[in-house]
N, C-alpha and C. Protein backbone atom coordinates (compact mmCIF):
# COMPACT_ATOMS: atom_id res chain seq x y z
N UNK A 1 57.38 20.07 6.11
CA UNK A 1 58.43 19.08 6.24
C UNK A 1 59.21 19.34 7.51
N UNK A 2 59.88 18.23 7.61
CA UNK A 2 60.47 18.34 9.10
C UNK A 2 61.82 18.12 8.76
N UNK A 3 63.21 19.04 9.24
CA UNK A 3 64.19 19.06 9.12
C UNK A 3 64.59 18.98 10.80
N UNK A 4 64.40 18.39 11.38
CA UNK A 4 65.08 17.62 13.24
C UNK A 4 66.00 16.43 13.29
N UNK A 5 66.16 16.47 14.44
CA UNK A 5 66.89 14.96 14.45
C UNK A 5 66.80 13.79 14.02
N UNK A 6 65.42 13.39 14.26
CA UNK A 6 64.80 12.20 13.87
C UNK A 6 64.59 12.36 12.35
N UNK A 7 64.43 13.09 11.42
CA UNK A 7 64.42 13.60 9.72
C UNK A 7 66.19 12.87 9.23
N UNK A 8 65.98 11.29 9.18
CA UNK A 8 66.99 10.86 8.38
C UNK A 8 67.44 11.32 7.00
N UNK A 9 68.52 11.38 6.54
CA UNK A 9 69.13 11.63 5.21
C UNK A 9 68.33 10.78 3.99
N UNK A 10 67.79 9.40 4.84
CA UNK A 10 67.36 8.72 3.75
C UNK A 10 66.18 9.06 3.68
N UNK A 11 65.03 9.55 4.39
CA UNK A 11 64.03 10.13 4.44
C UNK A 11 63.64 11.44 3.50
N UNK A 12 64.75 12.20 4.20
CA UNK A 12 65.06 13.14 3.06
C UNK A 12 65.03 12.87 1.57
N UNK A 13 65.24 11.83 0.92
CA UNK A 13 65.75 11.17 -0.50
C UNK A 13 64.55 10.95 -0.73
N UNK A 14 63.91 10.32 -0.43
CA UNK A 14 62.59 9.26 0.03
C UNK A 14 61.38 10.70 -0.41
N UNK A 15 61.36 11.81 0.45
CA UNK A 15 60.17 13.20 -0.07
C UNK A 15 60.69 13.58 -0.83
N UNK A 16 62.27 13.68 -0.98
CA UNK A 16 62.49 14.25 -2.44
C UNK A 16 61.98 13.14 -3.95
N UNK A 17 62.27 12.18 -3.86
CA UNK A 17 61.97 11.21 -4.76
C UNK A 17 60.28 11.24 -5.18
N UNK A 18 59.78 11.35 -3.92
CA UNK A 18 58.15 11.06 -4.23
C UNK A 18 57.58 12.75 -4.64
N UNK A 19 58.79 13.53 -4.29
CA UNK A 19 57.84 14.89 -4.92
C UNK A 19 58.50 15.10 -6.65
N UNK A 20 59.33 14.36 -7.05
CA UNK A 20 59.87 14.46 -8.20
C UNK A 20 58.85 13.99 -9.44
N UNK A 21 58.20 12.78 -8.91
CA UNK A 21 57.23 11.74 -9.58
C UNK A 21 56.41 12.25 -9.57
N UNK A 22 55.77 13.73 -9.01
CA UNK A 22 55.08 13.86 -8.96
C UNK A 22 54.26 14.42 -10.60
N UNK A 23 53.11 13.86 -10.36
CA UNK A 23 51.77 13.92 -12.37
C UNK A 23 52.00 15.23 -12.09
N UNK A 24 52.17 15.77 -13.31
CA UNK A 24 52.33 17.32 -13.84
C UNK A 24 50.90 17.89 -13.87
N UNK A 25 49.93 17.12 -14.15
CA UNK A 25 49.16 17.50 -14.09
C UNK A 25 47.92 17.84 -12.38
N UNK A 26 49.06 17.41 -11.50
CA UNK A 26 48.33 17.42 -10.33
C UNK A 26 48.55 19.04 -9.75
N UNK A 27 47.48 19.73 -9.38
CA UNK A 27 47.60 21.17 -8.84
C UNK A 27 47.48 21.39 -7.77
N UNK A 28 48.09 20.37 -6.51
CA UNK A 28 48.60 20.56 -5.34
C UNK A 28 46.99 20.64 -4.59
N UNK A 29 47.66 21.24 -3.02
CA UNK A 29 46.64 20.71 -2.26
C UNK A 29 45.53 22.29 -2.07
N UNK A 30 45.86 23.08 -2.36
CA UNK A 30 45.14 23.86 -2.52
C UNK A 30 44.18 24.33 -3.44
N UNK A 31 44.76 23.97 -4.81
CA UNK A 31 43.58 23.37 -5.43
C UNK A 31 42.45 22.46 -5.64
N UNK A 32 42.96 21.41 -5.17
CA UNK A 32 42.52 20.06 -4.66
C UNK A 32 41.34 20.28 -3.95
N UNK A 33 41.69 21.13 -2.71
CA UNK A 33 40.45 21.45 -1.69
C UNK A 33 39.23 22.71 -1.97
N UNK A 34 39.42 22.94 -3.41
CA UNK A 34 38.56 23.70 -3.81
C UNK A 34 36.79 22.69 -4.34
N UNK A 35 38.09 21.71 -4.69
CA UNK A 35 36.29 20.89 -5.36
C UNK A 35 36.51 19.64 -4.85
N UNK A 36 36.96 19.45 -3.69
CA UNK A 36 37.23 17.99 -3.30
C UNK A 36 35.63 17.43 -2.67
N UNK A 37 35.19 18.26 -1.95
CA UNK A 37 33.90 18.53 -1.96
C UNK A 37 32.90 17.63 -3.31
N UNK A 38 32.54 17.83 -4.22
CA UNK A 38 32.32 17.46 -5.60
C UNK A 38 32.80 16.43 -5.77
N UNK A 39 34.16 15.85 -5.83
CA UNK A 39 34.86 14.62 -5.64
C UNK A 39 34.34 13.60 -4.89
N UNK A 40 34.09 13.94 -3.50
CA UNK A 40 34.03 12.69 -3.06
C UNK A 40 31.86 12.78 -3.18
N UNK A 41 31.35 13.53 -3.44
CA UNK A 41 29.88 13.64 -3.94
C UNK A 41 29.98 12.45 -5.13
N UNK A 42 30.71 12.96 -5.86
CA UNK A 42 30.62 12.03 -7.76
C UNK A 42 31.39 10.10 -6.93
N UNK A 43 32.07 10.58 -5.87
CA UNK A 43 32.61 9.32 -5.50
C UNK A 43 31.50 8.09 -4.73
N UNK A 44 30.95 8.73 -3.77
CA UNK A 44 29.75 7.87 -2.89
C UNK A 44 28.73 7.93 -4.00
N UNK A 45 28.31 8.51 -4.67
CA UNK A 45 27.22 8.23 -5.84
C UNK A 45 27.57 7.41 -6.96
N UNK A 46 28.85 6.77 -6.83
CA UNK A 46 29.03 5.53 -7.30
C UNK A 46 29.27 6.15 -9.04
N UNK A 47 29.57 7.46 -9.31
CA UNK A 47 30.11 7.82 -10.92
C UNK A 47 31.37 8.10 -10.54
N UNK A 48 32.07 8.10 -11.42
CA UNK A 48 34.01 8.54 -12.11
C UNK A 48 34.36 9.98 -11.51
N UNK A 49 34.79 10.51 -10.95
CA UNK A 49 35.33 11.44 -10.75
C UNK A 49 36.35 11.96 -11.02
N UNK A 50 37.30 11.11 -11.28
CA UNK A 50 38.17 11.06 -12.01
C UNK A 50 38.37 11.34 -13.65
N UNK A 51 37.51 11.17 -14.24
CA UNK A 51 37.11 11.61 -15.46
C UNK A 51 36.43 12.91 -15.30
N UNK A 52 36.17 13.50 -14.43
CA UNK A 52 35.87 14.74 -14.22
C UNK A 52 36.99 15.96 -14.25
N UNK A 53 37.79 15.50 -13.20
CA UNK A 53 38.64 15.92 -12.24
C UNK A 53 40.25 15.67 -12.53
N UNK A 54 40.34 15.05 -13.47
CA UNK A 54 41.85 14.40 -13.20
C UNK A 54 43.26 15.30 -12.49
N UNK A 55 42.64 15.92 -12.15
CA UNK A 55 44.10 16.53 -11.82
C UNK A 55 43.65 16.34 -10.18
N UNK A 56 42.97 16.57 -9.81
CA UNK A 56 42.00 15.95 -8.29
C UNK A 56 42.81 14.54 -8.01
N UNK A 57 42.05 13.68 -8.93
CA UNK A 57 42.64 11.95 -8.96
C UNK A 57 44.62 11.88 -8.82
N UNK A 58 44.81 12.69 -9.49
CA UNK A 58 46.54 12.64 -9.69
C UNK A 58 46.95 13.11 -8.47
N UNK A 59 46.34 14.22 -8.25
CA UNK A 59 46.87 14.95 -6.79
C UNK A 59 46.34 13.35 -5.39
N UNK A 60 45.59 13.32 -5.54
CA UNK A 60 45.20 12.16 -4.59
C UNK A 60 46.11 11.14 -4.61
N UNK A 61 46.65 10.45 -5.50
CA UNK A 61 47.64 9.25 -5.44
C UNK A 61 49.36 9.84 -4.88
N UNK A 62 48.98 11.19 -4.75
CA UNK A 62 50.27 11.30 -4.17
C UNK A 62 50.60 11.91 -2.50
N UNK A 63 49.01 12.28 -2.40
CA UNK A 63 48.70 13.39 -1.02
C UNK A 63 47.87 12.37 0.13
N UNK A 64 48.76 12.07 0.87
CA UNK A 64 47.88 11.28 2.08
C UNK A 64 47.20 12.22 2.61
N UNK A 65 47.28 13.71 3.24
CA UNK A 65 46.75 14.75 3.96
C UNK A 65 45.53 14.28 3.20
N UNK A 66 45.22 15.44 2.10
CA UNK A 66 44.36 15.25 1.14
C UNK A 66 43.37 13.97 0.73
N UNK A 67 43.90 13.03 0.74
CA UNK A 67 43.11 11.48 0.68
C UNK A 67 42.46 11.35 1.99
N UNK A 68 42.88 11.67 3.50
CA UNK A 68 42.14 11.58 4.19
C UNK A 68 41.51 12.28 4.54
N UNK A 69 41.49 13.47 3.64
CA UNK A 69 39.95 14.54 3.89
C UNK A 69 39.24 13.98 3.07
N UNK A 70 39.31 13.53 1.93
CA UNK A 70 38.55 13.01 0.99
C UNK A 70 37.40 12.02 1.78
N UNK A 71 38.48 10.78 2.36
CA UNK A 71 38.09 9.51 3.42
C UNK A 71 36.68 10.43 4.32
N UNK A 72 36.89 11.23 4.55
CA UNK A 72 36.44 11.89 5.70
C UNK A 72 34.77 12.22 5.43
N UNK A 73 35.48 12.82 4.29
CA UNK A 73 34.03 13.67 3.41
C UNK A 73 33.11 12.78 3.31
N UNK A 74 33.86 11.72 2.28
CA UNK A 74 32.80 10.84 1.68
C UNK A 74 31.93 9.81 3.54
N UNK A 75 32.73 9.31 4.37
CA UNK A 75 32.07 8.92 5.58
C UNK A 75 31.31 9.91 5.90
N UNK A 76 31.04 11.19 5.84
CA UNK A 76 30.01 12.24 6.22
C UNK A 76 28.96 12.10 5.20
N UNK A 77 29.29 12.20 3.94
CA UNK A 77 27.93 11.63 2.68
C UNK A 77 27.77 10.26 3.06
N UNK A 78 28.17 9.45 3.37
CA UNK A 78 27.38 7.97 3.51
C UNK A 78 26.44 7.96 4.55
N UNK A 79 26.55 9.24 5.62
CA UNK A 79 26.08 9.09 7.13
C UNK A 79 25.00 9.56 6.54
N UNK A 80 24.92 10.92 5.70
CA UNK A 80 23.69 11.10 5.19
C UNK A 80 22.51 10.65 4.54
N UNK A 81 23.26 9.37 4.09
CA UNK A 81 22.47 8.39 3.15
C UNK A 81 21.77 7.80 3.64
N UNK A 82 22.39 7.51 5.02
CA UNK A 82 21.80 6.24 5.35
C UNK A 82 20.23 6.00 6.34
């Protein structure tokens, strides 16, 4: 996080708010990147991963970092496919 000049008060409110909401069941980004790998595999093969994984899926709706490694992965399995 960034605490500078440009780091408005309302901004501030704004990461606090969205880390409050955060699913209890989500185990952050370091867990996340243990089987994200697997994730986006079960994802381009067109099955649920989410029913696998849910705490993966929960962590994802709240982690842009994380979603765009995901993005990333799965464009590297499609390259393979193709």
């Amino acid at each position: 996080m960034r605490n500078g000049p440009i780091d408005s008060g309302k901004d501030r409110w704004k990461r606090l708010d969205n880390f409050l909401r955060t699913d209890p069941i989500d185990p952050g980004c370091s867990i996340c990147r243990l089987d994200i790998d697997l994730y986006a595999e079960l994802t381009v093969s067109g099955r649920s991963p989410a029913a696998r994984f849910p705490g993966i899926a929960a962590h994802l709706e709240s982690c842009a970092d994380c979603r765009g490694d995901l993005k990333g992965l799965m464009a590297a399995l499609s390259c393979q496919t193709d």
